[in-house]
N, C-alpha and C. Protein backbone atom coordinates (compact mmCIF):
# COMPACT_ATOMS: atom_id res chain seq x y z
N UNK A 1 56.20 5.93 0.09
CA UNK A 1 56.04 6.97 -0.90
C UNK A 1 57.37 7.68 -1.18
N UNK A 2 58.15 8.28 -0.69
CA UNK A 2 59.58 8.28 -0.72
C UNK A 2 60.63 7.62 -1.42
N UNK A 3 60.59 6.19 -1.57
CA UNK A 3 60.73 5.36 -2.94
C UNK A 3 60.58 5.68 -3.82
N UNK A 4 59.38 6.32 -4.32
CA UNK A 4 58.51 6.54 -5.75
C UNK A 4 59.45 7.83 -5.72
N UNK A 5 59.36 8.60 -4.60
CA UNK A 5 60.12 10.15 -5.51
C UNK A 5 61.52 10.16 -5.75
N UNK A 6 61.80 9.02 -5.07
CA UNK A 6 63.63 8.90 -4.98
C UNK A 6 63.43 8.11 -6.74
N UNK A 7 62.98 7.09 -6.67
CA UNK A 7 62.75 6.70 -8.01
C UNK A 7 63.02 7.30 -9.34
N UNK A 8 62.06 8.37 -9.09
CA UNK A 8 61.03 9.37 -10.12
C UNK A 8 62.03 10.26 -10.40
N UNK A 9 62.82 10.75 -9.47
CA UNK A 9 63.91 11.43 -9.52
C UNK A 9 65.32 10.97 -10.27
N UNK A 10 65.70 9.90 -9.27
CA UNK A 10 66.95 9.18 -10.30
C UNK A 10 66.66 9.06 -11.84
N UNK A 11 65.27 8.54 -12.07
CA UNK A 11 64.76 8.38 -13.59
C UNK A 11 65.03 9.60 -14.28
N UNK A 12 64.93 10.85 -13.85
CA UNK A 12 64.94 12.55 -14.50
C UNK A 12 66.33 12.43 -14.52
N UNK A 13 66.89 12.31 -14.02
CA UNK A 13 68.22 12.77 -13.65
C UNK A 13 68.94 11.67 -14.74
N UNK A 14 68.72 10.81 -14.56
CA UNK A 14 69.97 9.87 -15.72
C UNK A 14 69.02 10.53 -17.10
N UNK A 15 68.25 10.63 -16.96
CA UNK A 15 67.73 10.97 -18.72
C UNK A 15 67.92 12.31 -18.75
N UNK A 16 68.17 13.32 -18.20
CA UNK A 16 69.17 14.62 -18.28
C UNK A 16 70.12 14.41 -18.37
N UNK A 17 71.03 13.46 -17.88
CA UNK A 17 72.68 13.49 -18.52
C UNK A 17 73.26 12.60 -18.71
N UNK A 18 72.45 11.75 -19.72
CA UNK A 18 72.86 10.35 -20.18
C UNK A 18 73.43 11.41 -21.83
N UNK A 19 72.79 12.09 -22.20
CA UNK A 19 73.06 12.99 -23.41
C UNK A 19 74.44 13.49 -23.14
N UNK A 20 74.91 13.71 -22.38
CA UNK A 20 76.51 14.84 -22.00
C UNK A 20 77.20 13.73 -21.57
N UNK A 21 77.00 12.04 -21.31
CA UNK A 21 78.01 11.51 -21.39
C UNK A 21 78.19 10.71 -22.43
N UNK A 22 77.02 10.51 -23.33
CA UNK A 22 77.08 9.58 -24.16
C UNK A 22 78.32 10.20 -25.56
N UNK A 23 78.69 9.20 -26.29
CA UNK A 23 79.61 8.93 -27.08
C UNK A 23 78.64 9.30 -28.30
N UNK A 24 79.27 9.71 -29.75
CA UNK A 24 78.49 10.43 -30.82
C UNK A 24 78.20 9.37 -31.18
N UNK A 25 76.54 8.79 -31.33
CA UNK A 25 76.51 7.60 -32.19
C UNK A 25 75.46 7.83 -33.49
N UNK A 26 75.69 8.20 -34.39
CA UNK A 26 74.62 8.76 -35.37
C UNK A 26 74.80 7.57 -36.64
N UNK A 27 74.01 7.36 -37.55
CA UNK A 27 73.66 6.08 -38.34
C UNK A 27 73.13 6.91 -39.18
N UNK A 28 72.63 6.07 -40.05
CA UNK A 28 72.13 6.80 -42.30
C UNK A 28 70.85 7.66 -41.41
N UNK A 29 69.86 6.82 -40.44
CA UNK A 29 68.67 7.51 -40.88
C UNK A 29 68.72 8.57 -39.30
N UNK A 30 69.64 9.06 -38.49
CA UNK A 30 69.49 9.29 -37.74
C UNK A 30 70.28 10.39 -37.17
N UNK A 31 69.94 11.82 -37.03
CA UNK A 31 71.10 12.96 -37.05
C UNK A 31 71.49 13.50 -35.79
N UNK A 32 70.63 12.79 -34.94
CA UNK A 32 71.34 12.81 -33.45
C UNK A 32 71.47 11.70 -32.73
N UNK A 33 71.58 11.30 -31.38
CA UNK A 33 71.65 10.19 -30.71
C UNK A 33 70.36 10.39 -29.71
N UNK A 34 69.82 11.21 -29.50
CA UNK A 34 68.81 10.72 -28.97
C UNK A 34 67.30 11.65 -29.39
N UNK A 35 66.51 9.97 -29.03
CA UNK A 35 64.72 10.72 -29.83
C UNK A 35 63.89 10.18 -28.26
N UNK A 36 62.60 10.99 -29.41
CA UNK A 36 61.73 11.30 -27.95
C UNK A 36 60.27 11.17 -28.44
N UNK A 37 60.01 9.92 -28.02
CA UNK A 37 58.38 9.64 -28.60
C UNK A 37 57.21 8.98 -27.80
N UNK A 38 56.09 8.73 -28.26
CA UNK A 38 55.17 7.76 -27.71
C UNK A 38 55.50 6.41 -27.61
N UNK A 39 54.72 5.68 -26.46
CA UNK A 39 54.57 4.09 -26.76
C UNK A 39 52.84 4.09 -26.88
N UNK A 40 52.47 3.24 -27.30
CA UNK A 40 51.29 2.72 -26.68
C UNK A 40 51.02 0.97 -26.79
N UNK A 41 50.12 0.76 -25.70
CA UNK A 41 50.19 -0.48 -25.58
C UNK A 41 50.06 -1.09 -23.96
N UNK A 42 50.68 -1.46 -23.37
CA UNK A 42 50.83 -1.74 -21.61
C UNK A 42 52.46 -1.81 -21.40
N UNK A 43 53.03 -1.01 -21.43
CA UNK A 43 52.62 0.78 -20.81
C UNK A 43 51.85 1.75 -21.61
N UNK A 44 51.70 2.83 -21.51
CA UNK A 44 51.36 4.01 -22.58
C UNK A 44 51.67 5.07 -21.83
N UNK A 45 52.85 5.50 -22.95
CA UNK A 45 53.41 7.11 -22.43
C UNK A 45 54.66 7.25 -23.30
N UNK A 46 55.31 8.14 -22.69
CA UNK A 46 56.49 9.04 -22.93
C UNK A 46 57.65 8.56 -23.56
N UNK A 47 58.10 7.98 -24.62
CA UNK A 47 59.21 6.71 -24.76
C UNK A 47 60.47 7.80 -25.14
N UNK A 48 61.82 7.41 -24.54
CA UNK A 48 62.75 7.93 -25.06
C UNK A 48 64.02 7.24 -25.44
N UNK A 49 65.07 7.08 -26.02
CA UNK A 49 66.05 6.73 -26.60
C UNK A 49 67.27 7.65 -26.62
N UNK A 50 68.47 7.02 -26.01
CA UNK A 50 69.72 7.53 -26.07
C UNK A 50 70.58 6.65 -26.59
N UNK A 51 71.41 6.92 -27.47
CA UNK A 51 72.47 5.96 -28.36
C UNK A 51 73.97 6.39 -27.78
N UNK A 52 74.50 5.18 -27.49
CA UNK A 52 75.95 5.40 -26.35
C UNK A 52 76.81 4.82 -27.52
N UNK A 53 76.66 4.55 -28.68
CA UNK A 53 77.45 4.05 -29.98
C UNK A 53 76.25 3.46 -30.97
N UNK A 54 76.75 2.99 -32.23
CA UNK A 54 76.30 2.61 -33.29
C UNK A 54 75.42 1.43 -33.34
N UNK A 55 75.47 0.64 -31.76
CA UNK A 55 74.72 -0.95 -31.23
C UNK A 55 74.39 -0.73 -30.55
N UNK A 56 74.68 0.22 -29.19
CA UNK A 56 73.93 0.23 -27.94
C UNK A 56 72.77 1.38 -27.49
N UNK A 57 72.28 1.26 -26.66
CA UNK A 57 70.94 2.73 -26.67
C UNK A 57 70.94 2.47 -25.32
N UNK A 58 70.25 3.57 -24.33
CA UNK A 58 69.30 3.05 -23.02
C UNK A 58 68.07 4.17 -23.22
N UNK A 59 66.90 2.63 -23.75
CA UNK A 59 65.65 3.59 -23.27
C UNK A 59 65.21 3.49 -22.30
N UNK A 60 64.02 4.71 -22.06
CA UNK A 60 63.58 4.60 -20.74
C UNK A 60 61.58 5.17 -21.11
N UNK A 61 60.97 4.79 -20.82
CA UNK A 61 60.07 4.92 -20.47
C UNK A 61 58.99 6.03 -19.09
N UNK A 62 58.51 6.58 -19.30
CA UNK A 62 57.50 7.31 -17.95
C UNK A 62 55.97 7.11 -18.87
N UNK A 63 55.45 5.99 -18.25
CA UNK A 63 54.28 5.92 -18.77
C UNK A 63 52.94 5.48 -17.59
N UNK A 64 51.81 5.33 -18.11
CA UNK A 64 50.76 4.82 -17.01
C UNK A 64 50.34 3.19 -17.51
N UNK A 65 50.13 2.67 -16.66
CA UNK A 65 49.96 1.18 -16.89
C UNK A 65 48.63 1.01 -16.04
N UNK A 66 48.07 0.29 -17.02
CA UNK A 66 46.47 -0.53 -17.00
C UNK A 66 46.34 -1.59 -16.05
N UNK A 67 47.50 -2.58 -15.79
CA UNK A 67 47.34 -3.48 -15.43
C UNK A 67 46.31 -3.33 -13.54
N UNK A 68 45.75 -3.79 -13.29
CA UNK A 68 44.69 -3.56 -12.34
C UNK A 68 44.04 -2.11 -11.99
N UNK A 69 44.65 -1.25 -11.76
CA UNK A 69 44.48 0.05 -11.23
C UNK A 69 45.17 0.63 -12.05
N UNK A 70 45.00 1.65 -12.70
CA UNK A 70 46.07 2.75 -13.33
C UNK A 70 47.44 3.18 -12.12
N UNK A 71 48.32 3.14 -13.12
CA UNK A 71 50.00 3.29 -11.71
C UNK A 71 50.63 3.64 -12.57
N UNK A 72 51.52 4.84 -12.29
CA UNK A 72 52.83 5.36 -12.84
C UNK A 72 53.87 4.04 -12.91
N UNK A 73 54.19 4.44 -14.51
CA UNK A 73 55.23 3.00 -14.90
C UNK A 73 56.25 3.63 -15.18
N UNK A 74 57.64 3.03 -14.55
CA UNK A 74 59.01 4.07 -15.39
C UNK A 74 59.74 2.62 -15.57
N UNK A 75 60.38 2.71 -16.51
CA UNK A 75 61.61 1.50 -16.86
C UNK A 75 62.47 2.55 -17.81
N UNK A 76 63.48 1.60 -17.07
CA UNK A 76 65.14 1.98 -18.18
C UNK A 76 65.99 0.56 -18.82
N UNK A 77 66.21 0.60 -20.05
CA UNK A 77 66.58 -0.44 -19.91
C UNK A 77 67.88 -0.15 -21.10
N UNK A 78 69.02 -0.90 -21.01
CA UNK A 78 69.98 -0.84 -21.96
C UNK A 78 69.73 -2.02 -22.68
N UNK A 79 70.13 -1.85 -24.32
CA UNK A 79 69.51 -2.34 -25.25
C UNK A 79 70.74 -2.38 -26.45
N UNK A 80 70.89 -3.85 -26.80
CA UNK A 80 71.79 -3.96 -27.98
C UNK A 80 71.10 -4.06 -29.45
N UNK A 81 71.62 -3.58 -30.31
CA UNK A 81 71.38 -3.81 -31.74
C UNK A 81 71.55 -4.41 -32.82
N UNK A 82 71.00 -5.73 -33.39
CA UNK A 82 71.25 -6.08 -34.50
C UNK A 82 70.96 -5.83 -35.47
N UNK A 83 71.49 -5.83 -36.41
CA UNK A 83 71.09 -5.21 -37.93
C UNK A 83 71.40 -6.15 -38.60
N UNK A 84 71.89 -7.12 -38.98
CA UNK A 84 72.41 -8.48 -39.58
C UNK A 84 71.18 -9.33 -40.16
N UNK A 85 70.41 -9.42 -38.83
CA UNK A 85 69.12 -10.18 -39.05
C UNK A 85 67.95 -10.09 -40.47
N UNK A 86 67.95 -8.77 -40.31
CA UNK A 86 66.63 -8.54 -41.30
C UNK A 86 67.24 -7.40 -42.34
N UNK A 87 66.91 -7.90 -43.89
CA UNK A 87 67.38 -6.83 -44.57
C UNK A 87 66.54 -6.47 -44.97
N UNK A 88 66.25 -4.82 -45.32
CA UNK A 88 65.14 -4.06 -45.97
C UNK A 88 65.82 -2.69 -47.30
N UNK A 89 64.95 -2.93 -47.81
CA UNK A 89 65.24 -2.17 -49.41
C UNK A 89 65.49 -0.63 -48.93
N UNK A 90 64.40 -0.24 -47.76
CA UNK A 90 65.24 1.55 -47.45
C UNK A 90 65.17 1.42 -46.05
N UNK A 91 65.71 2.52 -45.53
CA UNK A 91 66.03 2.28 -43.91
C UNK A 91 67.03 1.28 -43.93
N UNK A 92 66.67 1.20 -42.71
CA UNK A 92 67.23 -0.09 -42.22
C UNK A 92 66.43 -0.80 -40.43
N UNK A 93 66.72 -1.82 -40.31
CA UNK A 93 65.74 -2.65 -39.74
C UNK A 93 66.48 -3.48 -38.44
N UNK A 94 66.58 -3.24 -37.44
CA UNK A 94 67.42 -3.82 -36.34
C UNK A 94 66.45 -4.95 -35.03
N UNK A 95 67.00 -5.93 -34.97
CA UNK A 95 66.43 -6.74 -33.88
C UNK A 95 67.00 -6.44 -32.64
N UNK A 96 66.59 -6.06 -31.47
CA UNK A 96 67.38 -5.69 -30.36
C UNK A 96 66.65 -6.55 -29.10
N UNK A 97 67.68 -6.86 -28.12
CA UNK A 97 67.14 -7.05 -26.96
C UNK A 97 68.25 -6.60 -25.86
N UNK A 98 67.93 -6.64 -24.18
CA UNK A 98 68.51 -6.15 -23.21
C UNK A 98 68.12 -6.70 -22.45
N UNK A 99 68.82 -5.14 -21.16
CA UNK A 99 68.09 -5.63 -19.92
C UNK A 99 67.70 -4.85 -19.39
N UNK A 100 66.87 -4.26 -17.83
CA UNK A 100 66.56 -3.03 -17.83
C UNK A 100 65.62 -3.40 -16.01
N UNK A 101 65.50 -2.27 -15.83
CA UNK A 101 64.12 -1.94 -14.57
C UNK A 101 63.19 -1.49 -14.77
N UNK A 102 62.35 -2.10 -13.57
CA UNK A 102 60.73 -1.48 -14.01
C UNK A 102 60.65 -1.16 -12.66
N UNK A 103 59.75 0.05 -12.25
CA UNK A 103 59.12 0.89 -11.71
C UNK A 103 57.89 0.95 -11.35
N UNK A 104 56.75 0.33 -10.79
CA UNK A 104 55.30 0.12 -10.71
C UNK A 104 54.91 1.06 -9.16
N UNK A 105 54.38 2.21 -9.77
CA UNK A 105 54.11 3.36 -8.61
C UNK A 105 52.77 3.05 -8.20
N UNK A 106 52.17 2.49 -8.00
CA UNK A 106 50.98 2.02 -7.40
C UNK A 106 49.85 3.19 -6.93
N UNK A 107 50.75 3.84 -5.95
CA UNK A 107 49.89 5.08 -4.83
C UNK A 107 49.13 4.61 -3.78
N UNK A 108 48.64 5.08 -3.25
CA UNK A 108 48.38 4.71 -1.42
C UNK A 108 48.13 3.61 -1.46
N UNK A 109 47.88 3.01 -0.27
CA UNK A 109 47.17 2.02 -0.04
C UNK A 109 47.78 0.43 -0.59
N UNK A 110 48.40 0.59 -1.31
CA UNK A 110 48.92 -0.65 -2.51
C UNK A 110 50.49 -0.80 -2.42
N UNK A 111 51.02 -1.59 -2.50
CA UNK A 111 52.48 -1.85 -2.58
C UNK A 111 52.49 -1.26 -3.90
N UNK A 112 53.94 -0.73 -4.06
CA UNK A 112 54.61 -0.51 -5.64
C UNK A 112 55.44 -1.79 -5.73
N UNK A 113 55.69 -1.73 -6.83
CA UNK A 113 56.62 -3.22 -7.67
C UNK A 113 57.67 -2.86 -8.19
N UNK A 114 58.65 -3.25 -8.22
CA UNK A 114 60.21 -2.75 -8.65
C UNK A 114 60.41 -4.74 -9.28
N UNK A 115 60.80 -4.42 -10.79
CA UNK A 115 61.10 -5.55 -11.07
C UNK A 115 62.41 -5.75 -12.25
N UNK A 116 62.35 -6.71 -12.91
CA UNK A 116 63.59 -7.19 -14.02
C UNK A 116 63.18 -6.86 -15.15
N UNK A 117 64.02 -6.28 -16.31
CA UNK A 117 62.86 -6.47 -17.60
C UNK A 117 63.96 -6.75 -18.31
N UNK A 118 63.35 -7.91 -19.49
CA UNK A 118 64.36 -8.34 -20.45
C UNK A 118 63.34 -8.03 -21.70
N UNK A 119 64.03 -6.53 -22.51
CA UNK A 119 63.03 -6.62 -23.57
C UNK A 119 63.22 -7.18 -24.75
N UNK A 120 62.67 -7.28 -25.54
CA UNK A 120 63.26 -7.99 -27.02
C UNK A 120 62.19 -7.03 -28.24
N UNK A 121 62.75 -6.70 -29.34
CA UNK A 121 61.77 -6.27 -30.24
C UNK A 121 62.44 -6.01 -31.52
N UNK A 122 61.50 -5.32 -32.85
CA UNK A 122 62.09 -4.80 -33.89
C UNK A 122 61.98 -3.37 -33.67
N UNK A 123 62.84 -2.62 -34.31
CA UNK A 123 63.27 -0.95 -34.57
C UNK A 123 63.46 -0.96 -36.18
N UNK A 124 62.58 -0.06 -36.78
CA UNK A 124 62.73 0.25 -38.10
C UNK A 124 63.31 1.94 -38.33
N UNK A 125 64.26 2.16 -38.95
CA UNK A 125 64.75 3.61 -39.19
C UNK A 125 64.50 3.73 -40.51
N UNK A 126 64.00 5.05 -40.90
CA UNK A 126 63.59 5.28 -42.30
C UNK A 126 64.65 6.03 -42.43
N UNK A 127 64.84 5.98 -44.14
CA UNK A 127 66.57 6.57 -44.27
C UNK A 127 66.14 7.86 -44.86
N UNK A 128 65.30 8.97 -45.04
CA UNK A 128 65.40 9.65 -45.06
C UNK A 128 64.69 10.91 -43.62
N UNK A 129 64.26 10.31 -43.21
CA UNK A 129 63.51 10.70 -41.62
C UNK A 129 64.51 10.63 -40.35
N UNK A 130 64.82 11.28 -39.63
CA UNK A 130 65.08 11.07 -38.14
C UNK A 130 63.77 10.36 -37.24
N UNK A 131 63.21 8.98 -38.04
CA UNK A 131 62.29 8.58 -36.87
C UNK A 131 62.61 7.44 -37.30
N UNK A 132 61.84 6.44 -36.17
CA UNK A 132 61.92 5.37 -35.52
C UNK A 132 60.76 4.81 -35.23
N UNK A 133 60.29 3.52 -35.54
CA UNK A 133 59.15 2.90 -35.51
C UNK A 133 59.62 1.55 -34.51
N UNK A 134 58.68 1.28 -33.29
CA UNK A 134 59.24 0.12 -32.63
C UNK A 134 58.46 -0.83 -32.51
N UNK A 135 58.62 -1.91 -32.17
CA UNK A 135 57.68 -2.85 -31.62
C UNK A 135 58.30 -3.30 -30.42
N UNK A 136 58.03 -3.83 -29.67
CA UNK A 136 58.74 -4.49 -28.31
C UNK A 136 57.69 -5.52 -27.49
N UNK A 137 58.63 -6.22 -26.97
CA UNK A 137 57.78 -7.05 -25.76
C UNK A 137 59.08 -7.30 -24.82
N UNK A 138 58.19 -7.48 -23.40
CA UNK A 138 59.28 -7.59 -22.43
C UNK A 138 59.00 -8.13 -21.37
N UNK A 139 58.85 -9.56 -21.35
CA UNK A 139 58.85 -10.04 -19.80
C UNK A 139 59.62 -9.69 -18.94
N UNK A 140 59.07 -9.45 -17.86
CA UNK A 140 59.23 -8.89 -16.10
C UNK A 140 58.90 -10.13 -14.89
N UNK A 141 60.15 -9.77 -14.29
CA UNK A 141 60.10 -10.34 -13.15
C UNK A 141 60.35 -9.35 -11.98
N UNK A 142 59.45 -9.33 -10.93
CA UNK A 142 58.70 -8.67 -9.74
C UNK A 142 59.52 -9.35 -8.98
N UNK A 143 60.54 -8.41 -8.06
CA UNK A 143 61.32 -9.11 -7.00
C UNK A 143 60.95 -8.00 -5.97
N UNK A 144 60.33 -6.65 -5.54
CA UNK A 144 59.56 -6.17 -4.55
C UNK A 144 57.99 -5.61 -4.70
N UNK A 145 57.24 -5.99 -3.88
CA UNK A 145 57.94 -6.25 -2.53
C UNK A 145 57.28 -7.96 -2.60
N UNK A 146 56.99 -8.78 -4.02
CA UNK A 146 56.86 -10.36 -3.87
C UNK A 146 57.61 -10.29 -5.52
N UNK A 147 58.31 -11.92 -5.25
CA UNK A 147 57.97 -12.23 -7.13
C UNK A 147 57.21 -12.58 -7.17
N UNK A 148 56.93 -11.72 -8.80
CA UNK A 148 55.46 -12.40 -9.59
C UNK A 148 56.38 -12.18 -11.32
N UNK A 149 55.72 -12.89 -11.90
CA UNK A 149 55.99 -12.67 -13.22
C UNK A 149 55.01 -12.14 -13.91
N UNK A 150 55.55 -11.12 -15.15
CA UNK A 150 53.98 -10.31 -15.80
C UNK A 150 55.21 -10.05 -16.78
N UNK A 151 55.12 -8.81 -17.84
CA UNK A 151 55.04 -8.89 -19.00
C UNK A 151 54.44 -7.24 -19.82
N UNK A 152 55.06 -6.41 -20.41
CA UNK A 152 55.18 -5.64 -20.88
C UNK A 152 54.83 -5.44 -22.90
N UNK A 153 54.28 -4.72 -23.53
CA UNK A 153 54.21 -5.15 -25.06
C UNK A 153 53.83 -3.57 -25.37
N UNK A 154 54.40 -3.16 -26.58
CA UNK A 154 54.05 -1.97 -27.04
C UNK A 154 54.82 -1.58 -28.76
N UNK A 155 53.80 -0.66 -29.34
CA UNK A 155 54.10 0.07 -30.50
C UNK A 155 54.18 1.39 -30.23
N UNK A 156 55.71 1.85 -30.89
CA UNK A 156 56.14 2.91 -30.54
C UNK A 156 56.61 3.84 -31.68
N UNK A 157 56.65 4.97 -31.29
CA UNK A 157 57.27 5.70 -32.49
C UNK A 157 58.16 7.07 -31.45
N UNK A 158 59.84 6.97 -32.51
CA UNK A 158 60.41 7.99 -32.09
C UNK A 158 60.93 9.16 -32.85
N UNK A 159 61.26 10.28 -32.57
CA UNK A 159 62.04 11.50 -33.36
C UNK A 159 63.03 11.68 -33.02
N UNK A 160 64.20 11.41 -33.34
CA UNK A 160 65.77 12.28 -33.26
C UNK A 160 65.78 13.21 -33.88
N UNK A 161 66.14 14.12 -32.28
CA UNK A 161 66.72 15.60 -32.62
C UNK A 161 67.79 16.09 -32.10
């Protein structure tokens, strides 16, 4: 149990001052560098976004996950941006993927899971809004306390402020 709070903790703590080191990265539809929204889907919760330049972000996640038992889910993951891929008439429309950790808090009785996540998805920015519409999927690989392979998917929406 000590894990989970050392965890739970490091997770607060880089998403408190990932903002005071990050670099100004602001774009057409977006007037700060970092937003703060829902996911839903497997996970469902808290989604947030920090932009370290004009291509890169690290989101992070604090959500609850379905998968057998309800369990506190946290992932962070750093995340590149393409915009090349898909063109759209307003906004603009980015394909991104990374890499990142996952967090599976289980609670008594049950091992927690600490694993790999490689996410991949689309991000839509509306050009007159500070928001963000996502899609994502992200296979995971479980290296404590067994590997297993499983798998992450969600629709999201964010606000920069």
């Amino acid at each position: 149990m000590k894990y989970i709070k050392a965890a739970v903790e490091l997770f607060i703590v880089m998403m408190l001052l990932l903002p005071l080191t990050a670099e100004e990265a602001k774009s057409q539809s977006r007037d700060s560098n970092f937003g703060l929204g829902v996911v839903v889907g497997e996970p469902t919760g808290i989604a947030g976004k920090l932009w370290v330049n004009d291509l890169n972000a690290f989101a992070g996640t604090a959500a609850w996950s379905f998968q057998g038992h309800t369990t506190l889910h946290l992932h962070l993951d750093y995340l590149h941006h393409n915009y090349d891929h898909i063109n759209v008439n307003r906004g603009s429309m980015a394909f991104y993927y990374g890499l990142g950790g996952r967090l599976l808090a289980r609670g008594e009785n049950r091992d927690d899971r600490f694993g790999i996540r490689i996410p991949f998805g689309l991000a839509y920015f509306f050009s007159d809004d500070p928001v963000e519409i996502f899609l994502e999927l992200a296979p995971i690989l479980d290296v404590v306390p067994t590997t297993e392979f499983t798998g992450n998917s969600g629709l999201g929406v964010r606000y920069y402020f």
